[in-house]
Structure formats: structure tokens, C-alpha cells
C-alpha atoms as a PDB file:
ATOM      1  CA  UNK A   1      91.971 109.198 119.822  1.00  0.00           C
ATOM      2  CA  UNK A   2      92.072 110.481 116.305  1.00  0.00           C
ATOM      3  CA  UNK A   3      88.908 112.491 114.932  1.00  0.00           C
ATOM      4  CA  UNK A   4      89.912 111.306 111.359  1.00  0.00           C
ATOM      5  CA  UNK A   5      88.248 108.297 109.609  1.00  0.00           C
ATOM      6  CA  UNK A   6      88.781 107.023 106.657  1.00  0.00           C
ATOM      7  CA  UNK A   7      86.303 104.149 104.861  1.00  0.00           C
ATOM      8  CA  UNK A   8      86.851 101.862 102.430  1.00  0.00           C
ATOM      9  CA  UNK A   9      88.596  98.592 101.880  1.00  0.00           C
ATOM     10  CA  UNK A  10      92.318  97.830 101.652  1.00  0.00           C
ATOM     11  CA  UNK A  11      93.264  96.897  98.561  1.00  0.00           C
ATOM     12  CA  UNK A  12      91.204 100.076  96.611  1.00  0.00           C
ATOM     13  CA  UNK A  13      92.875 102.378  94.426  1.00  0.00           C
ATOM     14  CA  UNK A  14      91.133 105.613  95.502  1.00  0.00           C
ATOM     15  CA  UNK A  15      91.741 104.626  98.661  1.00  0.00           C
ATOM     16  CA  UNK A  16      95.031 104.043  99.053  1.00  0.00           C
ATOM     17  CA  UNK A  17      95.220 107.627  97.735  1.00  0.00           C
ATOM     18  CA  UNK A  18      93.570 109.408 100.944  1.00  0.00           C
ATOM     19  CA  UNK A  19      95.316 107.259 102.879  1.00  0.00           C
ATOM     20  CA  UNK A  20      98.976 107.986 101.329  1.00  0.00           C
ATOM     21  CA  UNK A  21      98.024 111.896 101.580  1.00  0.00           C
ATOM     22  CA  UNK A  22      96.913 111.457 105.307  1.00  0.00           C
ATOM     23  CA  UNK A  23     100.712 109.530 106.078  1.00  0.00           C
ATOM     24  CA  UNK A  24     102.376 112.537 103.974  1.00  0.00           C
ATOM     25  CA  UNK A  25     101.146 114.792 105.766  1.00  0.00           C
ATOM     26  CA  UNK A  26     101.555 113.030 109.262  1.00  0.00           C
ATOM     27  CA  UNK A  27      97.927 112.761 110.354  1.00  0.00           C
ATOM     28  CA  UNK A  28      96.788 110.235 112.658  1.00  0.00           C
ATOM     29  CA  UNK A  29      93.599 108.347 111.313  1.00  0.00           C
ATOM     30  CA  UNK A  30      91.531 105.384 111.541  1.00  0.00           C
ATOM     31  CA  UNK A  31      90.808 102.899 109.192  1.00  0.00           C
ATOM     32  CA  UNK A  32      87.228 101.485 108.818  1.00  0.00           C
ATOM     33  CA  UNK A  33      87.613  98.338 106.559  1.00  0.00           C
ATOM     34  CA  UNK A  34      84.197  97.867 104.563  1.00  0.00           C
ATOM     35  CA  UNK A  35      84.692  94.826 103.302  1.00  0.00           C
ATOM     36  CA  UNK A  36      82.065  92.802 104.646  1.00  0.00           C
ATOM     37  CA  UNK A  37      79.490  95.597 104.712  1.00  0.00           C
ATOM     38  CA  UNK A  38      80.260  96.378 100.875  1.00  0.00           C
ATOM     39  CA  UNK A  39      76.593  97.368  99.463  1.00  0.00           C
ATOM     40  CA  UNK A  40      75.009  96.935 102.907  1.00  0.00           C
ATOM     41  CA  UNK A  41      72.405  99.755 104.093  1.00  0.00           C
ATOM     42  CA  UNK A  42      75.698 100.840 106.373  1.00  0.00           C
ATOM     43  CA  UNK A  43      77.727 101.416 103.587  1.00  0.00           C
ATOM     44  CA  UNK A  44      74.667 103.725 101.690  1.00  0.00           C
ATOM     45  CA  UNK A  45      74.460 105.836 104.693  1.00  0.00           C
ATOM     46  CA  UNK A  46      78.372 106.927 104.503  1.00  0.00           C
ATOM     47  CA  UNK A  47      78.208 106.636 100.499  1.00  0.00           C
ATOM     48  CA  UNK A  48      74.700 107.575  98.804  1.00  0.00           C
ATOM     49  CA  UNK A  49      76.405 105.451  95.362  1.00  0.00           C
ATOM     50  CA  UNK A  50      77.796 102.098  97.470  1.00  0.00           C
ATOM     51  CA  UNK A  51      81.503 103.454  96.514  1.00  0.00           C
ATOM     52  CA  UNK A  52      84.978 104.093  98.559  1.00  0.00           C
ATOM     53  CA  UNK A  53      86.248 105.960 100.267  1.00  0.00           C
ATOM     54  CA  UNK A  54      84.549 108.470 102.730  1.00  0.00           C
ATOM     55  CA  UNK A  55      86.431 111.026 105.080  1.00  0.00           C
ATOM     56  CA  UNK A  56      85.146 111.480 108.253  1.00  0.00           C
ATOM     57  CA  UNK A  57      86.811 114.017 110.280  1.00  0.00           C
ATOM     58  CA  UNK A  58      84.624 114.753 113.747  1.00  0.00           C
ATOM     59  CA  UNK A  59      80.994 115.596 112.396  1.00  0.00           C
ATOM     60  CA  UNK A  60      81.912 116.212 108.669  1.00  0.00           C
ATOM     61  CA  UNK A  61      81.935 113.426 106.374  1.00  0.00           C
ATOM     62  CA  UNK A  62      83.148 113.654 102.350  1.00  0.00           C
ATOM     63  CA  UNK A  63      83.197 111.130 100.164  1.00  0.00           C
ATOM     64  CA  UNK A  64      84.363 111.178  96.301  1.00  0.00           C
ATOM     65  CA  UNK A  65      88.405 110.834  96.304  1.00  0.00           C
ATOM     66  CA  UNK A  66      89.407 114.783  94.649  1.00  0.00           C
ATOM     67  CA  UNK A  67      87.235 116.090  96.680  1.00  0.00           C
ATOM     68  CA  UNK A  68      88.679 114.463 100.013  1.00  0.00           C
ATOM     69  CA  UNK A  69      92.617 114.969  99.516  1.00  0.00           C
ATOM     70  CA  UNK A  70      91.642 118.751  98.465  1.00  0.00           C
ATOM     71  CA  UNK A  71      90.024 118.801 101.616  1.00  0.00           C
ATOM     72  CA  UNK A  72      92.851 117.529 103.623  1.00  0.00           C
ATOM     73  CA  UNK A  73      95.178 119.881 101.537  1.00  0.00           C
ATOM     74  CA  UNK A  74      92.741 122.844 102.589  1.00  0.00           C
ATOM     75  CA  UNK A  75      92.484 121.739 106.210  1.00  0.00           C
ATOM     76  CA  UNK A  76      96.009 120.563 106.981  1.00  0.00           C
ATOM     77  CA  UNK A  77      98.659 123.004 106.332  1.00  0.00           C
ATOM     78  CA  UNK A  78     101.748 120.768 107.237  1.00  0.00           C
ATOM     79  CA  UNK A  79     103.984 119.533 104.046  1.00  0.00           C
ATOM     80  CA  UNK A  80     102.235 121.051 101.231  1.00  0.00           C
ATOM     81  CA  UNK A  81     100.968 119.252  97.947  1.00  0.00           C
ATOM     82  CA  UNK A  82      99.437 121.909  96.380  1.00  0.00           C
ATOM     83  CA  UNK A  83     101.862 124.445  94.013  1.00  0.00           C
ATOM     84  CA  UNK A  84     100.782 127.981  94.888  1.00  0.00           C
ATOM     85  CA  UNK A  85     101.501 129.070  91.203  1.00  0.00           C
ATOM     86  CA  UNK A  86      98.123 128.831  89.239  1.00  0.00           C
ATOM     87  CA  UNK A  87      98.889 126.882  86.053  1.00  0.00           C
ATOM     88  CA  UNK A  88     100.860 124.546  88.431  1.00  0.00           C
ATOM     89  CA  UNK A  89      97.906 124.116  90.360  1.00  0.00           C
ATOM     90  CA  UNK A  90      95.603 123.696  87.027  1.00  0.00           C
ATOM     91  CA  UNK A  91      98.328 121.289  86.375  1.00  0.00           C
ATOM     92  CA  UNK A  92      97.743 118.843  89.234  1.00  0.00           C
ATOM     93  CA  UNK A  93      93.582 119.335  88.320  1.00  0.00           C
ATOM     94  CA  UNK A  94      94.506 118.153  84.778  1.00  0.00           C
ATOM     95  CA  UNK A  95      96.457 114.867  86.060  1.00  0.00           C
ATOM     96  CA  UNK A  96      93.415 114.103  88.657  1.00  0.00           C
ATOM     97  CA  UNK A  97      90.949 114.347  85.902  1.00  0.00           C
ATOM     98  CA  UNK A  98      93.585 112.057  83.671  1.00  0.00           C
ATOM     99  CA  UNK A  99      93.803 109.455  86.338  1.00  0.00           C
ATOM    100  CA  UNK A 100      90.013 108.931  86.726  1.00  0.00           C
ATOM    101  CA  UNK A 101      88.878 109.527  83.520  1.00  0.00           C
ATOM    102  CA  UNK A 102      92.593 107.509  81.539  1.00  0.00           C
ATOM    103  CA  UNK A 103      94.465 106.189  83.450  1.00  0.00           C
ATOM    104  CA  UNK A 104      92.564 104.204  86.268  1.00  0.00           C
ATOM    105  CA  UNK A 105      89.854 103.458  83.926  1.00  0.00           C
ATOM    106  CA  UNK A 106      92.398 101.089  81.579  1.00  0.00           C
ATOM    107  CA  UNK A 107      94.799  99.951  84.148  1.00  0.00           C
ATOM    108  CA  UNK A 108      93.103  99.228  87.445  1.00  0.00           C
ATOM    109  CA  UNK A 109      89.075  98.474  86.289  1.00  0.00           C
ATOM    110  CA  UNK A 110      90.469  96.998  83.081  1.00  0.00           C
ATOM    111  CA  UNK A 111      93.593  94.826  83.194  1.00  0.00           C
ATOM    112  CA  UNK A 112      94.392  94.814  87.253  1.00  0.00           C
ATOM    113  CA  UNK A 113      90.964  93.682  87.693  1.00  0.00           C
ATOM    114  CA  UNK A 114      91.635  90.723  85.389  1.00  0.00           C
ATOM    115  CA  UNK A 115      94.829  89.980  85.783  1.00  0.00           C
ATOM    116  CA  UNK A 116      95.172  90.591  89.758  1.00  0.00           C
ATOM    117  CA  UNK A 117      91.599  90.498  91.214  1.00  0.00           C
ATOM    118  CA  UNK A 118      89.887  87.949  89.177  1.00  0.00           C
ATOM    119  CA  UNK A 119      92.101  84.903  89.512  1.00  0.00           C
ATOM    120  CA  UNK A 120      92.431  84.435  92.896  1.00  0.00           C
ATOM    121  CA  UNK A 121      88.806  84.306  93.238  1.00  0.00           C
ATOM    122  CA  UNK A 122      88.728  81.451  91.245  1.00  0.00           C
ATOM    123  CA  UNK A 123      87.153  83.602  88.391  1.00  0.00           C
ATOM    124  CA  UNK A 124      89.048  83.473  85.036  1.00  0.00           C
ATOM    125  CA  UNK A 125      90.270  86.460  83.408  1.00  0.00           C
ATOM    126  CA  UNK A 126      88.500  87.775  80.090  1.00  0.00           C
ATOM    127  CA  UNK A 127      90.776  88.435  77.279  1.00  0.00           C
ATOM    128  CA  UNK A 128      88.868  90.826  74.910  1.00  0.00           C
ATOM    129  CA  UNK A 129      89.188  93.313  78.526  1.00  0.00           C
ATOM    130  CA  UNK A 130      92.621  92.925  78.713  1.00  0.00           C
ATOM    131  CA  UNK A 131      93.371  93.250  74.792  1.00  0.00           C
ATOM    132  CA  UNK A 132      90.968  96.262  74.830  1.00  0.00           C
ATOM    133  CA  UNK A 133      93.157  98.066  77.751  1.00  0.00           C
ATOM    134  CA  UNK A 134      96.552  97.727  76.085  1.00  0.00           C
ATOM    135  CA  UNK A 135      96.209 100.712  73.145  1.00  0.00           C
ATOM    136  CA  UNK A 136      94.740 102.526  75.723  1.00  0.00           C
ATOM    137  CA  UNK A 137      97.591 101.889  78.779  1.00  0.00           C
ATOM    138  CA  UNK A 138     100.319 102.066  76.160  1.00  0.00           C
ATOM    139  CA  UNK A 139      99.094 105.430  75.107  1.00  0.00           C
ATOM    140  CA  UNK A 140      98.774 106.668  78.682  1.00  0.00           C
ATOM    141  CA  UNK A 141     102.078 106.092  79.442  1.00  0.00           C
ATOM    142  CA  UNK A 142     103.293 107.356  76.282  1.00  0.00           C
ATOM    143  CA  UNK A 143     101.640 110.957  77.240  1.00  0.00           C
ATOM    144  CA  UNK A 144     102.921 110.101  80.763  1.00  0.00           C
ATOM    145  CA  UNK A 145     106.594 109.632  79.583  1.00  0.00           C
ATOM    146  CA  UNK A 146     106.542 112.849  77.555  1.00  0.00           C
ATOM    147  CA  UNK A 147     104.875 115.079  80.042  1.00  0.00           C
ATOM    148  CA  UNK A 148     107.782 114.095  82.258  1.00  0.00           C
ATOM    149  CA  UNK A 149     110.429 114.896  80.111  1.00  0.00           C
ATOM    150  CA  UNK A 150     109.530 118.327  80.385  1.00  0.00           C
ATOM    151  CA  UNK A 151     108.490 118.541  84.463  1.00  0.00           C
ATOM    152  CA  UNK A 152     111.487 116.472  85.730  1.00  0.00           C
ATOM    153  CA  UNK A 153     111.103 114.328  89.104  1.00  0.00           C
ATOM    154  CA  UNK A 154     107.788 114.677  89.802  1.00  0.00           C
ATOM    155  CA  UNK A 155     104.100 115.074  87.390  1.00  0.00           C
ATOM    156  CA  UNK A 156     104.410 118.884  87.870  1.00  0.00           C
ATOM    157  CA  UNK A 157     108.078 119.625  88.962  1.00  0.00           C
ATOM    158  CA  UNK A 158     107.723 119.405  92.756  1.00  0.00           C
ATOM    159  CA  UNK A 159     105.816 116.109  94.524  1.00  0.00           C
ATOM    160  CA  UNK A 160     102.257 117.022  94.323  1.00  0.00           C
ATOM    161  CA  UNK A 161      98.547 115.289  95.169  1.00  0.00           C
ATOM    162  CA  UNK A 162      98.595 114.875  91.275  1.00  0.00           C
ATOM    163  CA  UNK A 163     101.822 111.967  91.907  1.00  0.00           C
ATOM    164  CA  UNK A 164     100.339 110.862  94.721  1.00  0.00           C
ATOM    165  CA  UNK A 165      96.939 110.618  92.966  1.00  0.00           C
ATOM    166  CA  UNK A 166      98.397 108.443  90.013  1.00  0.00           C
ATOM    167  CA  UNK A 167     100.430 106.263  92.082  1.00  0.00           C
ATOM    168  CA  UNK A 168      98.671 103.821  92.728  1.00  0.00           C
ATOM    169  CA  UNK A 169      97.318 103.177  89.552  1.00  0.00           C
ATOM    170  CA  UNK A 170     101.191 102.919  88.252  1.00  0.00           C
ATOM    171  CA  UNK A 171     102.025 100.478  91.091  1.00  0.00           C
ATOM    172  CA  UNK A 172      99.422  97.878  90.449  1.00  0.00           C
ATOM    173  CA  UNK A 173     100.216  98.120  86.833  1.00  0.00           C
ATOM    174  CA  UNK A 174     103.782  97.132  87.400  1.00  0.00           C
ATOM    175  CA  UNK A 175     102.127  94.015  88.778  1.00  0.00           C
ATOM    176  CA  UNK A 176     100.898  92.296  86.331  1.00  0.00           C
ATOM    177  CA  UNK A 177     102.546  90.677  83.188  1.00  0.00           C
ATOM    178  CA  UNK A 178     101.672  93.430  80.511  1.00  0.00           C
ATOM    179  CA  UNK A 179     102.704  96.476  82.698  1.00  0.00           C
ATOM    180  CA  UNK A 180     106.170  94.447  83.604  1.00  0.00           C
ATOM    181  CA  UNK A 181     106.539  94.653  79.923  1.00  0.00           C
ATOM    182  CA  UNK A 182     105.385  97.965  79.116  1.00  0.00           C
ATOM    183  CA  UNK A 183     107.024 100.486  81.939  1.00  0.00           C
ATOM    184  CA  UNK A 184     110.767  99.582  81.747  1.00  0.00           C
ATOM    185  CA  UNK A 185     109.943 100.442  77.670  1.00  0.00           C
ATOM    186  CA  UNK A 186     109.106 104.337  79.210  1.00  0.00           C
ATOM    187  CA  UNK A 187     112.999 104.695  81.494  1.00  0.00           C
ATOM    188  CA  UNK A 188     110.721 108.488  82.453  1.00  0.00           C
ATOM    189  CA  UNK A 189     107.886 106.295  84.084  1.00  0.00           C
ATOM    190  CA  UNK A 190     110.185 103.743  85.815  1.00  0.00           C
ATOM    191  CA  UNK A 191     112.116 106.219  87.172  1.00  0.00           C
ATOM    192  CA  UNK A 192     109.204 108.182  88.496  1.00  0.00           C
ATOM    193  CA  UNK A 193     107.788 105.046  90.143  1.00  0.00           C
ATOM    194  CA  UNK A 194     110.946 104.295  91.589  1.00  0.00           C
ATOM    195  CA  UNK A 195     110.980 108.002  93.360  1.00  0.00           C
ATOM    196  CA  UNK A 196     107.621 107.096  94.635  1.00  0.00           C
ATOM    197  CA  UNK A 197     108.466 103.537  95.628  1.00  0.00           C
ATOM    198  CA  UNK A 198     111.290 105.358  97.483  1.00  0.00           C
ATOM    199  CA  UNK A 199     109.816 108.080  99.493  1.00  0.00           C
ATOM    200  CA  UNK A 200     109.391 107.758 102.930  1.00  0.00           C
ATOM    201  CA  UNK A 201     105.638 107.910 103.084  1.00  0.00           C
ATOM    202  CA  UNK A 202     105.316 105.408 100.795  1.00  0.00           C
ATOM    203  CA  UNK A 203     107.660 102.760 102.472  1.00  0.00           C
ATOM    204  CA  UNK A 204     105.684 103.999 105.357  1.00  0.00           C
ATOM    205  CA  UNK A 205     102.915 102.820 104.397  1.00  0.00           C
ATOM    206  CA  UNK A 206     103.352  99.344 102.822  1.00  0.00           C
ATOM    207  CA  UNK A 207     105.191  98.689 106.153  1.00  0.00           C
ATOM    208  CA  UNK A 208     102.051  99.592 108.073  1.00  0.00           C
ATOM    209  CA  UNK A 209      99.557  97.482 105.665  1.00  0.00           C
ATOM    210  CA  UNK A 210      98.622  94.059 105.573  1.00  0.00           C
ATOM    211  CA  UNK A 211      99.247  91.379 103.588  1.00  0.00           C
ATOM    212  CA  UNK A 212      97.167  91.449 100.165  1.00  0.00           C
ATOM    213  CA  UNK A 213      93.912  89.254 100.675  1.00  0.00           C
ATOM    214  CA  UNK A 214      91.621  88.304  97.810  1.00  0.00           C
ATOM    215  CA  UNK A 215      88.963  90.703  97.507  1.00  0.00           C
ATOM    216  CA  UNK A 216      85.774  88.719  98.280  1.00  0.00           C
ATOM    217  CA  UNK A 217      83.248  91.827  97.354  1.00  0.00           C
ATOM    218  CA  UNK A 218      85.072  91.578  93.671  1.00  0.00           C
ATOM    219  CA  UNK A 219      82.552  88.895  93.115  1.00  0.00           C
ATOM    220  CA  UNK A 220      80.072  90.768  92.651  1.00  0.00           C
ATOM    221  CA  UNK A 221      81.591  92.947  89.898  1.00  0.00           C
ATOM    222  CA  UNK A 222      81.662  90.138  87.216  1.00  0.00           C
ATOM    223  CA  UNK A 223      78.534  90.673  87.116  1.00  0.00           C
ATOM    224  CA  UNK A 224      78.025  94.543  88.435  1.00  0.00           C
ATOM    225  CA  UNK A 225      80.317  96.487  86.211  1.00  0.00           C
ATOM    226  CA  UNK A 226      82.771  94.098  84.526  1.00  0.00           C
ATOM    227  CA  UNK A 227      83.173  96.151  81.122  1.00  0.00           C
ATOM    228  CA  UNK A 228      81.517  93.851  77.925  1.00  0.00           C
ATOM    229  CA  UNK A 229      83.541  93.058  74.807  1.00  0.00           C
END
């Protein structure tokens, strides 16, 4: 039986992440899905802030997403994601900073919340989000588009934790109406999420997961930490 956990719920960005690293690298885990005990006293004692994911792997536990896929990086040597050059590495810092401070921010809390979360919960979307995450999308994925004109395939030339970190972000964009209209404008960004869509680990891994669900916890954020316009 594997000694690695991982917590959280199925359809969250930052976790998807851990879990993506953990298939990359081939390690067998377990997934603990939180769903019903989202803000429960059991979820506090594996996150002090009520958040996903956590890393449990035998008696040491991690939570906060950089600081778990370093971890793994650190800990499991197999199938590398981490450059060994310095200013590579600073590179792949840079893009997880972007992604929770940019990118995720706009696309996933923003316009995937409304647009993919909200309506199937019967709760209707709120325009004034949506219009207030296009500039800011649109000018992600212009930076996006440049920076890989320069690095090629991948965010920092070779596949790193900084593509597998944005990812997911990228993917649920290309769900909804405005990102289906705003990626194939960036041919850079389309074809990087079609090398992603295309790797191994990732078909891998949407094999091995279930069938979307509404997210019944999401309820809660409407009035938790839906952003005000």
C-alpha cells in the first residue's frame, strides 16, 4: 500500500497539479476526496486555512501547492522537472509565481468559476466577473505567447513543473466560450496545450479520472470569496 496521500477534491486546479507531477513521475498514491468534509474540523486539521491540497507521505504532511511538487521534485529523483541550470530554474519560480498570482487568479477563480462551476449549480453567472477577467486573460496569454516564442516546446525549453503547474489553468480555459475564442488567436499557446494534451501523463490521467460532477462545496463561494464588481 502506497505511503503517499494526496487531499483535496477532484475537480481543483492546484490539485490536479500534485496529482499530474505524482503520475509523471510514476508514483503510486492515494486520493482522499474532501468533498463532503470541505470546511469541516477534519479538513482544518490537514489544512490550518480550509484549502487543497495536502501531501501526506508516511508521517510528513505539506500542504500549499509550490511547496508540495518541490517536495516531490526533491524527494523523487525519477524523470526530472527541475532544469539544473540556475536562471532555468529561476525561470520555472517566475511561471509558478505567474500562475498563482496571473494566471489562475483571472481564468480559473474568475471566468471558470462563472462560466463552468456556477451554472450547473443552478447559480447564474455574474457578468461584471467575467468582463473584468478578459483584459486580464487576454494579456496573460499575450505574455504567454511571446515568452514561448523564444523557449520553444515547453515554458522554459525542456517540460518542467512550471508547464505542468500552468496546465491546468490553460485547460479549463479552453472550456469555456471566451477561452475557445481567445487561444486559437495565440497558434504559440494552442500548440503548447496540444503538447500537454498529448503527453502520456496527461492522457494518463484523464483516463484514470472520473467523470466531471458539479462541485457541491462551490456553493458556498458565492458567498465566501466570489470577487465583487
Amino acid at each position: 500500500m502506497t505511503d503517499v496521500v494526496v487531499h483535496g477534491f477532484q475537480r481543483s486546479t492546484y490539485v490536479n497539479i500534485v496529482r499530474l507531477v505524482l503520475r509523471h513521475k510514476g508514483i503510486d498514491f492515494r486520493f482522499n476526496d474532501l468533498e463532503t468534509q470541505i470546511g469541516s474540523p477534519a479538513h482544518f486539521a490537514l489544512h490550518p486555512f480550509g484549502r487543497v491540497p495536502i501531501l501526506e507521505h508516511g508521517d510528513f504532511r505539506i500542504y500549499e501547492t509550490s511547496a508540495i511538487v518541490l517536495y516531490i521534485e526533491d524527494t523523487f529523483k525519477n524523470r526530472p522537472l527541475m532544469p539544473s541550470a540556475p536562471k532555468d530554474r529561476a525561470r520555472v519560480h517566475q511561471w509558478i509565481s505567474a500562475v498563482n498570482g496571473y494566471y489562475y487568479p483571472y481564468m480559473i477563480y474568475h471566468l471558470v468559476h462563472e462560466r463552468l462551476v456556477f451554472p450547473p449549480l443552478g447559480i447564474a453567472p455574474d457578468e461584471k466577473v467575467v468582463q473584468a477577467s478578459i483584459p486580464q486573460i487576454n494579456r496573460g496569454l499575450d505574455i504567454l505567447e511571446r515568452s514561448l516564442e523564444e523557449t520553444g516546446d515547453h515554458l522554459v525549453g525542456a517540460l518542467s513543473l512550471a508547464d505542468f503547474f500552468l496546465y491546468p489553468s490553460i485547460y479549463a480555459l479552453n472550456l469555456s466560450p471566451e477561452g475557445q475564442e481567445m487561444l486559437p488567436r495565440r497558434p504559440r499557446v494552442a500548440g503548447w496545450l496540444k503538447r500537454m494534451d498529448d503527453l502520456e501523463t496527461v492522457r494518463a490521467f484523464r483516463a484514470a479520472t472520473p467523470t466531471p460532477v458539479p462541485i457541491e462545496h462551490a456553493r458556498a463561494w458565492v458567498d465566501g470569496h466570489r470577487p465583487r464588481y
